[in-house]
C-alpha atoms as a PDB file:
ATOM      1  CA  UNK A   1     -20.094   6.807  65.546  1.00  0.00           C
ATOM      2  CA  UNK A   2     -21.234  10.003  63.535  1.00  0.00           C
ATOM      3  CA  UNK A   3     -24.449  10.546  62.667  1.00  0.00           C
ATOM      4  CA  UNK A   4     -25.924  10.407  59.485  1.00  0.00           C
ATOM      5  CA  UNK A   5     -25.584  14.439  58.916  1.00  0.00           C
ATOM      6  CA  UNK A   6     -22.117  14.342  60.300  1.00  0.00           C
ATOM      7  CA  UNK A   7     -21.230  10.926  57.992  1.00  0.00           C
ATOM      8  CA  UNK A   8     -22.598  12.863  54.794  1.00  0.00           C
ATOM      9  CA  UNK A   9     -20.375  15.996  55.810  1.00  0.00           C
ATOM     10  CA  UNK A  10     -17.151  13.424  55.913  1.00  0.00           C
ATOM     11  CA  UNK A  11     -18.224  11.659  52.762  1.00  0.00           C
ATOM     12  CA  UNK A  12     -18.052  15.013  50.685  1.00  0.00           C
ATOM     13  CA  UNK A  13     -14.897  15.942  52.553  1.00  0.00           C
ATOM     14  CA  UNK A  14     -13.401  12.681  51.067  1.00  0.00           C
ATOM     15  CA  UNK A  15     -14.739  12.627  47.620  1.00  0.00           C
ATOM     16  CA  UNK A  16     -13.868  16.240  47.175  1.00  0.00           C
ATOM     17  CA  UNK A  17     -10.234  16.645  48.721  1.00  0.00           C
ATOM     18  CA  UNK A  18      -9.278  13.089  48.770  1.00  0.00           C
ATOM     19  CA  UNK A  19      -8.458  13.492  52.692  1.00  0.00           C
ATOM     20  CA  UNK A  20      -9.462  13.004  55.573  1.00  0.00           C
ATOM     21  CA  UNK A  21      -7.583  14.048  59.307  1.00  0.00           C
ATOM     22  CA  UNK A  22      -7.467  11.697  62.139  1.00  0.00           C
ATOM     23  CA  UNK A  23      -9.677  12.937  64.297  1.00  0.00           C
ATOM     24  CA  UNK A  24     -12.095  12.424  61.340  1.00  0.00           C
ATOM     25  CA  UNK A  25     -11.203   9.178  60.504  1.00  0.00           C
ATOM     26  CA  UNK A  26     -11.166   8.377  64.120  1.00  0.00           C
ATOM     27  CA  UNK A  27     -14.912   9.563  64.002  1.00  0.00           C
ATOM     28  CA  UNK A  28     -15.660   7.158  61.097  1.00  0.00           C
ATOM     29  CA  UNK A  29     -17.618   3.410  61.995  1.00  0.00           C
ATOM     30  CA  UNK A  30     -14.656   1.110  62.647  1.00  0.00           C
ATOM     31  CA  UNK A  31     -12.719   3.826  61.082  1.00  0.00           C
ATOM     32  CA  UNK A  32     -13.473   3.089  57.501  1.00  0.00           C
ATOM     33  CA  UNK A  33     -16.251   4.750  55.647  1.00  0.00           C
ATOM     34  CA  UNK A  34     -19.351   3.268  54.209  1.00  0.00           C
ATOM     35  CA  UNK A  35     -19.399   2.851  50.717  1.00  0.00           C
ATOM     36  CA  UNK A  36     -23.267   4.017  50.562  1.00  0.00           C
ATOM     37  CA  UNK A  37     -21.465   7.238  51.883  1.00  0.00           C
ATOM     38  CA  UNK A  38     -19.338   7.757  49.314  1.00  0.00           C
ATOM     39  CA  UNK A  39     -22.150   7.416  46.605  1.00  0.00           C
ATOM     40  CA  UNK A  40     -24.302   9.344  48.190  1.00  0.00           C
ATOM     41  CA  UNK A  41     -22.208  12.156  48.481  1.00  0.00           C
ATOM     42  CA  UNK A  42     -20.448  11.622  44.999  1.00  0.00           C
ATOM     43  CA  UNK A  43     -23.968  11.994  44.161  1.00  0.00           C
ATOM     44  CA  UNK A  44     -24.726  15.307  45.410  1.00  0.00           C
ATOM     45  CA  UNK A  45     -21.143  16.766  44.243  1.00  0.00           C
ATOM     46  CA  UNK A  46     -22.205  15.584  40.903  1.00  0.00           C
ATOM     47  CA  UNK A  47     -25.462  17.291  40.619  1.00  0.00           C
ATOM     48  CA  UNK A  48     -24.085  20.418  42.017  1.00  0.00           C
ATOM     49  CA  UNK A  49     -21.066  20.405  39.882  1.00  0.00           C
ATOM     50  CA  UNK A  50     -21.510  18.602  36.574  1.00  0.00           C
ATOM     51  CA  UNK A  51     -17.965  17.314  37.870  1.00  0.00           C
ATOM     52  CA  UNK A  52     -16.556  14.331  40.063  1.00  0.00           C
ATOM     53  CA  UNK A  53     -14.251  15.595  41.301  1.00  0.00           C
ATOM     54  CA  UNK A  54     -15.624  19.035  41.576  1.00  0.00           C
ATOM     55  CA  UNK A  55     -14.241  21.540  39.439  1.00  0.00           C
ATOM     56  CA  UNK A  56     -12.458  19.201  37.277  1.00  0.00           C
ATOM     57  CA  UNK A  57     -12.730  19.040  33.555  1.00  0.00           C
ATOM     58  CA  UNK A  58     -11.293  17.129  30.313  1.00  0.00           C
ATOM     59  CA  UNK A  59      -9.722  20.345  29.789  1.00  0.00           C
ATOM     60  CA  UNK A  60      -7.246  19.665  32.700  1.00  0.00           C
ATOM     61  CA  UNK A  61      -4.899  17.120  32.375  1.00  0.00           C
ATOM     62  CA  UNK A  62      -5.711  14.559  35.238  1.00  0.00           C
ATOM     63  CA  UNK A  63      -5.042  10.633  36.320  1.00  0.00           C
ATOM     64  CA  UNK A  64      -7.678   8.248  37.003  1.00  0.00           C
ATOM     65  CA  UNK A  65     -11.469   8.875  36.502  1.00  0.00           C
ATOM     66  CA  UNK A  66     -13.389  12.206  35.583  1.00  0.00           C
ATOM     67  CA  UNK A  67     -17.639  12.042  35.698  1.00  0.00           C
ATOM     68  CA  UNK A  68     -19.440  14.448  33.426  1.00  0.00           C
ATOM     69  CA  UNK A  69     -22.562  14.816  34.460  1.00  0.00           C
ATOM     70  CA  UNK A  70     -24.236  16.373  31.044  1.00  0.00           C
ATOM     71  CA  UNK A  71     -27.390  18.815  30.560  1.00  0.00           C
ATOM     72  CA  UNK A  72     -29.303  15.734  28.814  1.00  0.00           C
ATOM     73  CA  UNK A  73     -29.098  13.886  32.262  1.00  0.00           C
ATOM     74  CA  UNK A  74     -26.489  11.440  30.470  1.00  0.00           C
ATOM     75  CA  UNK A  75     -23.293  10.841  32.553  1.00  0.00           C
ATOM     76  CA  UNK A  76     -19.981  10.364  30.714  1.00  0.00           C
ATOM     77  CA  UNK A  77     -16.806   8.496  32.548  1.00  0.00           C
ATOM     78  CA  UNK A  78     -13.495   9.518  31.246  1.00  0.00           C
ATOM     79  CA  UNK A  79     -10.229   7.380  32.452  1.00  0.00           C
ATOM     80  CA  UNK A  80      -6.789   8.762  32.399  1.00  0.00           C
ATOM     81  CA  UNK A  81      -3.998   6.423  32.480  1.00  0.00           C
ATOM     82  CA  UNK A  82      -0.383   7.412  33.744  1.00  0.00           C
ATOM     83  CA  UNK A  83       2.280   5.097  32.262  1.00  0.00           C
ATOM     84  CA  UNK A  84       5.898   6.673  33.553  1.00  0.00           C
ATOM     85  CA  UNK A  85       6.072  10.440  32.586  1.00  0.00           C
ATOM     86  CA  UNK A  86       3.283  10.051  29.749  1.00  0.00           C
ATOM     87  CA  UNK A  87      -0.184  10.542  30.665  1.00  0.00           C
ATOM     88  CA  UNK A  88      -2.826   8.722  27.881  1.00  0.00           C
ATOM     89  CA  UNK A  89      -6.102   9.792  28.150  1.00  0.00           C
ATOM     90  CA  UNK A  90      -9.022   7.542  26.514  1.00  0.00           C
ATOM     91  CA  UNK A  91     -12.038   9.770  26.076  1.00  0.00           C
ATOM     92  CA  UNK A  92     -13.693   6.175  25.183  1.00  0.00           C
ATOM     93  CA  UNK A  93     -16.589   6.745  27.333  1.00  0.00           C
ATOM     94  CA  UNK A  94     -19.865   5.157  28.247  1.00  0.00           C
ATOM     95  CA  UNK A  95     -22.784   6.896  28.550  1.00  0.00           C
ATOM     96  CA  UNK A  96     -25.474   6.614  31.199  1.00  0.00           C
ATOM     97  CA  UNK A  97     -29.004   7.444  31.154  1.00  0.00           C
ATOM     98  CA  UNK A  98     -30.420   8.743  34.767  1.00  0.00           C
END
């Protein structure tokens, strides 16, 4: 089992490149990651960033779920949904205080 340094290292890996190798998986408790992981370090990437996933943007045409993280500490979700070849995108967002 990693440590919690090590765990927080994998955590970003995942949220930011969507991967993970085997030997890092392998590394992983029971091989699955811990969800407190995953928002911890979607946490950090978001403060750092403004973006989940990093260096994304409404300006980019995406599918699934964008977080804006905006100067007035309000956090606004975007969804993208892919139906065949079209891509909709609802902007109908909710916002978050912090």
């Amino acid at each position: 089992m990693p440590d919690e340094e090590t765990l927080q290292e994998l955590a970003r890996k995942l949220i930011e490149t969507f991967h993970l190798n085997v030997p890092e998986r392998a590394a992983l408790p029971d091989g699955r990651m811990p969800f407190t992981a995953l928002v911890s370090a979607a946490g950090v990437v978001l403060s750092e960033s403004g973006w989940l996933p990093s260096g994304w943007g409404l300006d980019r045409p995406f599918a699934g779920v964008l977080i804006e993280k905006r100067a007035d500490g309000a956090q606004q979700v975007g969804l993208s949904v892919q139906d065949g070849p079209r891509v909709r995108f609802s902007r109908a967002v909710e916002f978050v205080r912090a």
